[in-house]
C-alpha atoms as a PDB file:
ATOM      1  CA  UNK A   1     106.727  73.158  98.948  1.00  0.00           C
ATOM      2  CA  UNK A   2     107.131  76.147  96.528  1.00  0.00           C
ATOM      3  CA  UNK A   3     105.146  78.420  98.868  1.00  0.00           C
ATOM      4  CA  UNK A   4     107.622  77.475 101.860  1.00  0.00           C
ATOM      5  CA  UNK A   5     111.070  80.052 102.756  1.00  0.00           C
ATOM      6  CA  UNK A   6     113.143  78.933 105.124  1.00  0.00           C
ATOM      7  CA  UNK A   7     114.174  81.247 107.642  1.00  0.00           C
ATOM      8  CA  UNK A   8     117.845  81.440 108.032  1.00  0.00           C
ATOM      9  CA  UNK A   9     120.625  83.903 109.482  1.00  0.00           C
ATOM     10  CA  UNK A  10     122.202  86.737 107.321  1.00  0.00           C
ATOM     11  CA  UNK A  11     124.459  85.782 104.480  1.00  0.00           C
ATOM     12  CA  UNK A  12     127.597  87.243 106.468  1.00  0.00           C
ATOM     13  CA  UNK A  13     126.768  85.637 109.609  1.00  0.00           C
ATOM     14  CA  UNK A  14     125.833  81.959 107.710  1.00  0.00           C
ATOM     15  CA  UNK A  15     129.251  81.516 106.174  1.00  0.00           C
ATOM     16  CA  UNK A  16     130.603  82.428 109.062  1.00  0.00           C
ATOM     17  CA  UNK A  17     128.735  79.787 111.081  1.00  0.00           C
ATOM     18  CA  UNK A  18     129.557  77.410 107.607  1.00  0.00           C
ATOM     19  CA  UNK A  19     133.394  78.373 108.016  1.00  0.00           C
ATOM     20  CA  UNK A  20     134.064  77.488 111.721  1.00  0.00           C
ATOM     21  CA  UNK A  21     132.198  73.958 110.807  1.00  0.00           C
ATOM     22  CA  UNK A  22     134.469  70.795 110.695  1.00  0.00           C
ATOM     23  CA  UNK A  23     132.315  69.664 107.714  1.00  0.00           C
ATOM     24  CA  UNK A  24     132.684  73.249 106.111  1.00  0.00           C
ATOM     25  CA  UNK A  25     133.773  70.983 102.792  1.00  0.00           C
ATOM     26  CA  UNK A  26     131.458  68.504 102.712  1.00  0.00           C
ATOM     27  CA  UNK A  27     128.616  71.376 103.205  1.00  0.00           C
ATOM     28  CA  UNK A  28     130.282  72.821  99.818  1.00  0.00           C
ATOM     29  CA  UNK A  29     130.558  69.789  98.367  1.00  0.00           C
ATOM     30  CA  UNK A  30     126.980  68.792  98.850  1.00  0.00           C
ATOM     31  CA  UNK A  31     125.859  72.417  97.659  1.00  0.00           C
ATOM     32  CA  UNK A  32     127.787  72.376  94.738  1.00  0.00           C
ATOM     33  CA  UNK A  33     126.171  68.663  93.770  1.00  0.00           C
ATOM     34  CA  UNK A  34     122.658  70.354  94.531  1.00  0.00           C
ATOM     35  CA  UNK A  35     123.477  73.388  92.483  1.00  0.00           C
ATOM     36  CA  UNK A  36     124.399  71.494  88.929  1.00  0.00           C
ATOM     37  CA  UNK A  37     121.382  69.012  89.516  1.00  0.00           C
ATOM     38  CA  UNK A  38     119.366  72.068  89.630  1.00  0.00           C
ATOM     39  CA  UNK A  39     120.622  74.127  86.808  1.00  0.00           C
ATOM     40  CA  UNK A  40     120.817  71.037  84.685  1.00  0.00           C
ATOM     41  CA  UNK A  41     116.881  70.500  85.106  1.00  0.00           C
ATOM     42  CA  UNK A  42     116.736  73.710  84.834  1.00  0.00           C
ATOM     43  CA  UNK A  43     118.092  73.507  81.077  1.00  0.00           C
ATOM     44  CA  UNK A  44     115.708  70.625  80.057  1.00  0.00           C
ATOM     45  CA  UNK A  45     112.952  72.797  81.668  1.00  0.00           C
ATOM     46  CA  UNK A  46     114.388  75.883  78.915  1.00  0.00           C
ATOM     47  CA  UNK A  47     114.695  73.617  76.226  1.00  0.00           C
ATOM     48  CA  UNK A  48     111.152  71.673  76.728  1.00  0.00           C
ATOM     49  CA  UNK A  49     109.187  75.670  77.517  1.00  0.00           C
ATOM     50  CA  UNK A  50     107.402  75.549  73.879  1.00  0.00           C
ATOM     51  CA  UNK A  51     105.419  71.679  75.129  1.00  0.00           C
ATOM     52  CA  UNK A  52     103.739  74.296  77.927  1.00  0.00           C
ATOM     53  CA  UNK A  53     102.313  76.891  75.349  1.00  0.00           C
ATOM     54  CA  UNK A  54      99.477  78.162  76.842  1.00  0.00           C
ATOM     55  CA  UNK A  55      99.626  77.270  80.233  1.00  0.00           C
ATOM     56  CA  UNK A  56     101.232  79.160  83.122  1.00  0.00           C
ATOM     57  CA  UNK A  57     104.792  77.256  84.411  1.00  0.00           C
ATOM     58  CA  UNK A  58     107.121  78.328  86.261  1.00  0.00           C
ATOM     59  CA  UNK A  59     111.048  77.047  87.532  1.00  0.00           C
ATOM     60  CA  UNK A  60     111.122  77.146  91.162  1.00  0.00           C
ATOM     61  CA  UNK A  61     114.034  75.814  93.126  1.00  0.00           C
ATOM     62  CA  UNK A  62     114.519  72.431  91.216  1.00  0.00           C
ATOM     63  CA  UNK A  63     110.883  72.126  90.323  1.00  0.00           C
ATOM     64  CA  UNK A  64     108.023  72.604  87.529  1.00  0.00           C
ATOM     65  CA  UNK A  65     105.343  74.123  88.748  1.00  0.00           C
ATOM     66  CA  UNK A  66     102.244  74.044  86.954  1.00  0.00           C
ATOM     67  CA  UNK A  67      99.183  76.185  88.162  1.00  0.00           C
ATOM     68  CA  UNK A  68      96.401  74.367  86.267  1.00  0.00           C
ATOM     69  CA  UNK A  69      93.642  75.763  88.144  1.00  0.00           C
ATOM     70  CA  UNK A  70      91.740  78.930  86.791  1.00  0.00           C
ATOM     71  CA  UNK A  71      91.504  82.050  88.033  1.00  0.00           C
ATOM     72  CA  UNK A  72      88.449  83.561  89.042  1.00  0.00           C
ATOM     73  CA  UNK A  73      86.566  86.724  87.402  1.00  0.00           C
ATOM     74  CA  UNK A  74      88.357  88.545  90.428  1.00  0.00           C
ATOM     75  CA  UNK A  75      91.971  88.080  89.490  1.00  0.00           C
ATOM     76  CA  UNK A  76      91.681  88.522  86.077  1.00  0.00           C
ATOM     77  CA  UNK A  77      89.620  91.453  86.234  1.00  0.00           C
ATOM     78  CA  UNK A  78      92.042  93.290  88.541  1.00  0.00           C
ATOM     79  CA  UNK A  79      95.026  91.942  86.547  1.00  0.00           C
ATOM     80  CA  UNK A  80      93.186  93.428  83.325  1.00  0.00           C
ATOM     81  CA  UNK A  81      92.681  97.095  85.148  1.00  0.00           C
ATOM     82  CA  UNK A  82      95.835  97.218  86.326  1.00  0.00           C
ATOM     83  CA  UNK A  83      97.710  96.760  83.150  1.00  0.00           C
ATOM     84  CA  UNK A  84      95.477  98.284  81.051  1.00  0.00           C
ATOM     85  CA  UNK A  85      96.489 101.766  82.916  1.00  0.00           C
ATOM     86  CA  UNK A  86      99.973 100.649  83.183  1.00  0.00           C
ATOM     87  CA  UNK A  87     100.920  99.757  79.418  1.00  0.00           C
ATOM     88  CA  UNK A  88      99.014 102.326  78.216  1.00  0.00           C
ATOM     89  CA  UNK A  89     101.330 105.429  80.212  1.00  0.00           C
ATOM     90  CA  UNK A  90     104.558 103.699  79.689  1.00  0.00           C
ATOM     91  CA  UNK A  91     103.713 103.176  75.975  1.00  0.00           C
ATOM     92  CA  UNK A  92     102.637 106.990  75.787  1.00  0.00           C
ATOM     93  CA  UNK A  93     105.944 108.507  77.733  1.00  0.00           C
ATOM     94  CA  UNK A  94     107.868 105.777  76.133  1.00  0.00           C
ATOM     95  CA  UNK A  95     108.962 104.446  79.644  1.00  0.00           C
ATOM     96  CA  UNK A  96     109.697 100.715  78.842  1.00  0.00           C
ATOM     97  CA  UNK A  97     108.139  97.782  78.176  1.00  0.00           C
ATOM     98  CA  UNK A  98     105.150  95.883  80.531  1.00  0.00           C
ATOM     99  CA  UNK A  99     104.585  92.452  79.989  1.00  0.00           C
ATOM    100  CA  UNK A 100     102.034  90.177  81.885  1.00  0.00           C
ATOM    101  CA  UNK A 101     101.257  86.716  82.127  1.00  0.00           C
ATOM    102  CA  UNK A 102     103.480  84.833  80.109  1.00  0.00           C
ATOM    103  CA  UNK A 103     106.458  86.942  80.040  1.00  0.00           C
ATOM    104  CA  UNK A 104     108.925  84.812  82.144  1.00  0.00           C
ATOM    105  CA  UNK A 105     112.048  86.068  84.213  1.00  0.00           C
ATOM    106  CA  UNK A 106     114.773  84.320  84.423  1.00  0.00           C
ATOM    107  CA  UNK A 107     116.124  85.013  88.011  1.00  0.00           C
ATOM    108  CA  UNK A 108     119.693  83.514  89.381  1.00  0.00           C
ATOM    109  CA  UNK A 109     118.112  79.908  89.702  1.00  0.00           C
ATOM    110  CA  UNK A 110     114.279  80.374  88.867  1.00  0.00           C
ATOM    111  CA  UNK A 111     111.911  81.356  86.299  1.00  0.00           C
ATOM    112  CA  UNK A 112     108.809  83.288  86.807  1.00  0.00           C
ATOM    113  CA  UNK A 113     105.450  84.129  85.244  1.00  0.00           C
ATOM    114  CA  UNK A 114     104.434  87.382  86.982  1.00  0.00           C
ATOM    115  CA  UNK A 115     100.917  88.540  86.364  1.00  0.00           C
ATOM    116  CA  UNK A 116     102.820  91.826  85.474  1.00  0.00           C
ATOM    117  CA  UNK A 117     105.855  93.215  85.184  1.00  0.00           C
ATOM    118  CA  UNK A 118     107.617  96.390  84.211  1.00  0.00           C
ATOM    119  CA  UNK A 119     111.034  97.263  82.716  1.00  0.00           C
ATOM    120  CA  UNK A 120     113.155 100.506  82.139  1.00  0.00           C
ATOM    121  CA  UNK A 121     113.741 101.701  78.871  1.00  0.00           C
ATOM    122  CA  UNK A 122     117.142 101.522  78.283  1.00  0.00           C
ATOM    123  CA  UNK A 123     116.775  97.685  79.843  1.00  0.00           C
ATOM    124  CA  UNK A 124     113.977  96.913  77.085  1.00  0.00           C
ATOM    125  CA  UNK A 125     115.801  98.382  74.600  1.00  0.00           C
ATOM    126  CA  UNK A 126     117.836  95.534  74.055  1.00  0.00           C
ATOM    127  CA  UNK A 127     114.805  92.929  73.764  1.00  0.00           C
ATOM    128  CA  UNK A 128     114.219  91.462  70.579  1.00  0.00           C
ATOM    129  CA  UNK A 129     111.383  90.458  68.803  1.00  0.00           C
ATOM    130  CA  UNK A 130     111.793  86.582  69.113  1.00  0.00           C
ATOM    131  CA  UNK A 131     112.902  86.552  72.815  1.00  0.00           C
ATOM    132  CA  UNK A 132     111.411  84.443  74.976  1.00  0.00           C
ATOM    133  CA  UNK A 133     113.138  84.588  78.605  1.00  0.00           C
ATOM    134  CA  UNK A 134     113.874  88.274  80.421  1.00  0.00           C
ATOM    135  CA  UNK A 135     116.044  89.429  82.760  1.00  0.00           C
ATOM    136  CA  UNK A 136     114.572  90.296  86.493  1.00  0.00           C
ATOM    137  CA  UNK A 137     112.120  93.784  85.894  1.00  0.00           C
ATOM    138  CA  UNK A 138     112.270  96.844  88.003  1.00  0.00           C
ATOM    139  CA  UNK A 139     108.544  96.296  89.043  1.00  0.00           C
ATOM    140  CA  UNK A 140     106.757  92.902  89.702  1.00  0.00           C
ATOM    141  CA  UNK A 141     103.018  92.767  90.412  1.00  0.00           C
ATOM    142  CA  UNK A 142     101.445  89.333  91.839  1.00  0.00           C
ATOM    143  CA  UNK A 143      97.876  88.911  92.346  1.00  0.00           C
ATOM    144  CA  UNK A 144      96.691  86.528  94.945  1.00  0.00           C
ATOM    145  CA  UNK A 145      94.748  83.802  94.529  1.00  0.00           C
ATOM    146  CA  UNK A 146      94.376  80.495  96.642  1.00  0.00           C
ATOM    147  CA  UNK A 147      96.568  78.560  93.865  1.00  0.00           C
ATOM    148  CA  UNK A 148      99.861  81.251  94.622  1.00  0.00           C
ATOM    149  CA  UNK A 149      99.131  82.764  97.992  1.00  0.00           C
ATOM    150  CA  UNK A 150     101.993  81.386  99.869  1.00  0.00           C
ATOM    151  CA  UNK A 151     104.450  81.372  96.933  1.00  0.00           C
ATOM    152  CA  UNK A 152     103.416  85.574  96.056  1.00  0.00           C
ATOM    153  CA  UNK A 153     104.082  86.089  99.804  1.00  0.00           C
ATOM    154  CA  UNK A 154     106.859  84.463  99.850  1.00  0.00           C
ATOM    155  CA  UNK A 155     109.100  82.420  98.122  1.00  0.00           C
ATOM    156  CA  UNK A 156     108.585  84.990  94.941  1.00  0.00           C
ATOM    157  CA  UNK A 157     108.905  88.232  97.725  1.00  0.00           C
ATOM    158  CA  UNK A 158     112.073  86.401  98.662  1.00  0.00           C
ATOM    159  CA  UNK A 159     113.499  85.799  95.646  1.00  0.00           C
ATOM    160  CA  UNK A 160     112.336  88.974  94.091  1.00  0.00           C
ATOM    161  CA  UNK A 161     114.190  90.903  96.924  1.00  0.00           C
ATOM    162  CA  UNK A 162     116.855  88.947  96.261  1.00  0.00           C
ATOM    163  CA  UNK A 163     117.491  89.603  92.499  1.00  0.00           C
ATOM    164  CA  UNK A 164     116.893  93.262  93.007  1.00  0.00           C
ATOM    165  CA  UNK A 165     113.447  93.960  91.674  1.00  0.00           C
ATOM    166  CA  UNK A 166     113.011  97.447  92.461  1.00  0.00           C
ATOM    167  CA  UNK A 167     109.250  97.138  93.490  1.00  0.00           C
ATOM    168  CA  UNK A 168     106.792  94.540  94.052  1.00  0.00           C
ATOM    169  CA  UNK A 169     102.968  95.163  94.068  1.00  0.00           C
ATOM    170  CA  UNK A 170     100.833  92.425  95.958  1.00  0.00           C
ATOM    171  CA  UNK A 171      97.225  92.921  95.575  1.00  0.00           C
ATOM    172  CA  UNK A 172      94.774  90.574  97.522  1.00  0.00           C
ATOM    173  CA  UNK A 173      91.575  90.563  95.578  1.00  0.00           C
ATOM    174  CA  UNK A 174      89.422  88.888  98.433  1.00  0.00           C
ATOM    175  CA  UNK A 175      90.113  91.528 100.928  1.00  0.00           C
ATOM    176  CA  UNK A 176      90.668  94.249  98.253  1.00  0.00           C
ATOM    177  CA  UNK A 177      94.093  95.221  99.748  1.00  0.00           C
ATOM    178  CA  UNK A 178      97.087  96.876  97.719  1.00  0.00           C
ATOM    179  CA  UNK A 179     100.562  95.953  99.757  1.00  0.00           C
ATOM    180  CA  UNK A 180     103.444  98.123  97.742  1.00  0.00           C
ATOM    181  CA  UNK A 181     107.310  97.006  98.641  1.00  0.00           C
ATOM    182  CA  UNK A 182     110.200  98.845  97.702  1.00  0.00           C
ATOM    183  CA  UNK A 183     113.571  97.933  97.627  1.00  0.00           C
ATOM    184  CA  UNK A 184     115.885  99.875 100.425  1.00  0.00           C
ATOM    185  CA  UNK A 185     119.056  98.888 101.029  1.00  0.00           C
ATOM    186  CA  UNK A 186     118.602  95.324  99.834  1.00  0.00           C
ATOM    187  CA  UNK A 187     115.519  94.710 101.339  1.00  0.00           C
ATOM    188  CA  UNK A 188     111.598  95.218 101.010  1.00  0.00           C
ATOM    189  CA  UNK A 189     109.925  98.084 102.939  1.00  0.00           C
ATOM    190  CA  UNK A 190     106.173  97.693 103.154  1.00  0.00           C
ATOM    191  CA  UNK A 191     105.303 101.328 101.736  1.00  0.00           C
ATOM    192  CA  UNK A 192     101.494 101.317 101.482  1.00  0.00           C
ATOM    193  CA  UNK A 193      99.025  98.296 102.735  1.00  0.00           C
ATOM    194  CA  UNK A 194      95.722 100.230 102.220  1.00  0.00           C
ATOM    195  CA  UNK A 195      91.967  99.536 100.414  1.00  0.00           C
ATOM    196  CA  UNK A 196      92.126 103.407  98.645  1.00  0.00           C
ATOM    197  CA  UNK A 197      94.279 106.489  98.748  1.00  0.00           C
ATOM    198  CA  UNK A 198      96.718 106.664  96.179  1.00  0.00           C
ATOM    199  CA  UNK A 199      99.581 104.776  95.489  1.00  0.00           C
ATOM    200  CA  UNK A 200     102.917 105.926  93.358  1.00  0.00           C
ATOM    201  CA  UNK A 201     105.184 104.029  91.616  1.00  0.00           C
ATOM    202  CA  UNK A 202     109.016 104.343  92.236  1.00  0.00           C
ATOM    203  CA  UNK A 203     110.091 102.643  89.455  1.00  0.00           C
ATOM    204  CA  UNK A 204     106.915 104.019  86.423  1.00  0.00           C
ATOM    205  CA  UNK A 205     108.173 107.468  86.336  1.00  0.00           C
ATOM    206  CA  UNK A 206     104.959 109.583  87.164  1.00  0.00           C
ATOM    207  CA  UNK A 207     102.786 106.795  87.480  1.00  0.00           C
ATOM    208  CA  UNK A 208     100.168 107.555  90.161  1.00  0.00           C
ATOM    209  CA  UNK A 209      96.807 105.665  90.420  1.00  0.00           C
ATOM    210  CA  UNK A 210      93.667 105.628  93.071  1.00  0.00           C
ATOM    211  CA  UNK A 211      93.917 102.128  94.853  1.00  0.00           C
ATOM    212  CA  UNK A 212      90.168 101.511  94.074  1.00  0.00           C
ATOM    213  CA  UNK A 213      90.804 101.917  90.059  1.00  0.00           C
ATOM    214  CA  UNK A 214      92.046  98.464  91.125  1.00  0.00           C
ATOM    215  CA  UNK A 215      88.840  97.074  92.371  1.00  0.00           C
ATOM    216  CA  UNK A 216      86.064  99.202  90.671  1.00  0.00           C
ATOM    217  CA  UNK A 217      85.743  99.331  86.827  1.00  0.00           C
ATOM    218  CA  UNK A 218      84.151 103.036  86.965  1.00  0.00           C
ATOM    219  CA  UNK A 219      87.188 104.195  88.760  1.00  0.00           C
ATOM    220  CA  UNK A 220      89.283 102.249  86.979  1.00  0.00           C
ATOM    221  CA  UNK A 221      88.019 104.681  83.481  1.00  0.00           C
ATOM    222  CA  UNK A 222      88.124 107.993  85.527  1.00  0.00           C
ATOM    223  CA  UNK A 223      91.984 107.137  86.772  1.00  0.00           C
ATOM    224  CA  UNK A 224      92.471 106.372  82.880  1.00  0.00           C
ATOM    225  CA  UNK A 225      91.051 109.800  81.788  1.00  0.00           C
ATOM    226  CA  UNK A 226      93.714 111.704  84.146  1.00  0.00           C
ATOM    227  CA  UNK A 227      96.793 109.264  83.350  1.00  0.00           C
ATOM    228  CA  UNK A 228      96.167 109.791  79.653  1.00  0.00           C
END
């Protein structure tokens, strides 16, 4: 269910469509009833967070989503190389802060565990030490794996899209893809779907990486060498 986006018309062109209905109120009615059910399990979902220590959860459209199965050598690996190049140059330019993992964002209605996640400097600035729940980043990485496929491709692309996240990253470790989207004019622009070559970030000032330091641990240290 999480995994599933409904494909609708433009936002313009829906309340439009809503607006010439004879049920236009009831429609609003009904939405507004769905809307406060949802944000008020989405408040006993805030205030019960600390009873999932440990475990990835996320908030997704009324639901808790649990991914209990582990990921395999693969994901992590890749998830590992990744931000171990990535926190390493924004920590040395002083860039921002990366978080990964259990760093949730708290988007309009859900919350999110990205594998990793980037924000701007003068956004992490105002983090503090004890905070537990961030604002949407400017760069979101997801990492397929069976568990997630459908929700990373699209209810997360959606809703990352939606709340403005400046970049999103997916990386398929089975086929050993890289897929980088960037935000233009409110919507996602596949920039680079490729195995190697490099790929730069839009929103990681300077940050530019060989695809395969992705996938191969001896890249992975040679990329590392240059960045830092």
């Amino acid at each position: 269910m999480t995994g599933f986006t409904i494909e609708l018309p433009p936002p313009e062109q829906l309340s439009q469509m809503i607006a010439r209905s004879p049920h236009a109120f009831q429609y609003q009615r009904m939405l507004d009833d769905l809307l406060r059910q949802e944000q008020e399990k989405r408040r006993l979902f805030h205030e019960l967070l600390a009873q999932y220590e440990g475990r990835k959860v996320e908030f997704v459209y009324g639901e808790i989503v649990e991914d209990e199965m582990p990921v395999k050598k693969i994901h992590n690996d890749i998830v590992w190389r990744l931000l171990r190049l990535l926190r390493e140059f924004v920590e040395l330019h002083e860039l921002g802060y990366v978080g990964y993992e259990k760093v949730m964002i708290s988007l309009q209605r859900n919350d999110y565990e990205p594998d990793i996640c980037f924000f701007n400097v003068d956004i992490a600035s105002q983090f503090t030490e004890d905070q537990t729940r961030f604002p949407a980043p400017d760069f979101a990485v997801e990492v397929l794996s069976p568990s997630t496929y459908m929700t990373d491709r699209q209810t997360k692309f959606a809703d990352y899209e939606a709340n403005g996240v400046r970049e999103y990253w997916i990386i398929d470790p089975e086929s050993e893809l890289l897929e980088q989207y960037v935000l233009t004019n409110s919507k996602y622009v596949l920039r680079i779907k490729a195995p190697d070559g490099i790929v730069q970030s839009v929103t990681v000032p300077e940050f530019e990486i060989p695809i395969r330091a992705l996938f191969d641990q001896q890249e992975n240290l040679i990329a590392r060498k240059k960045l830092l």
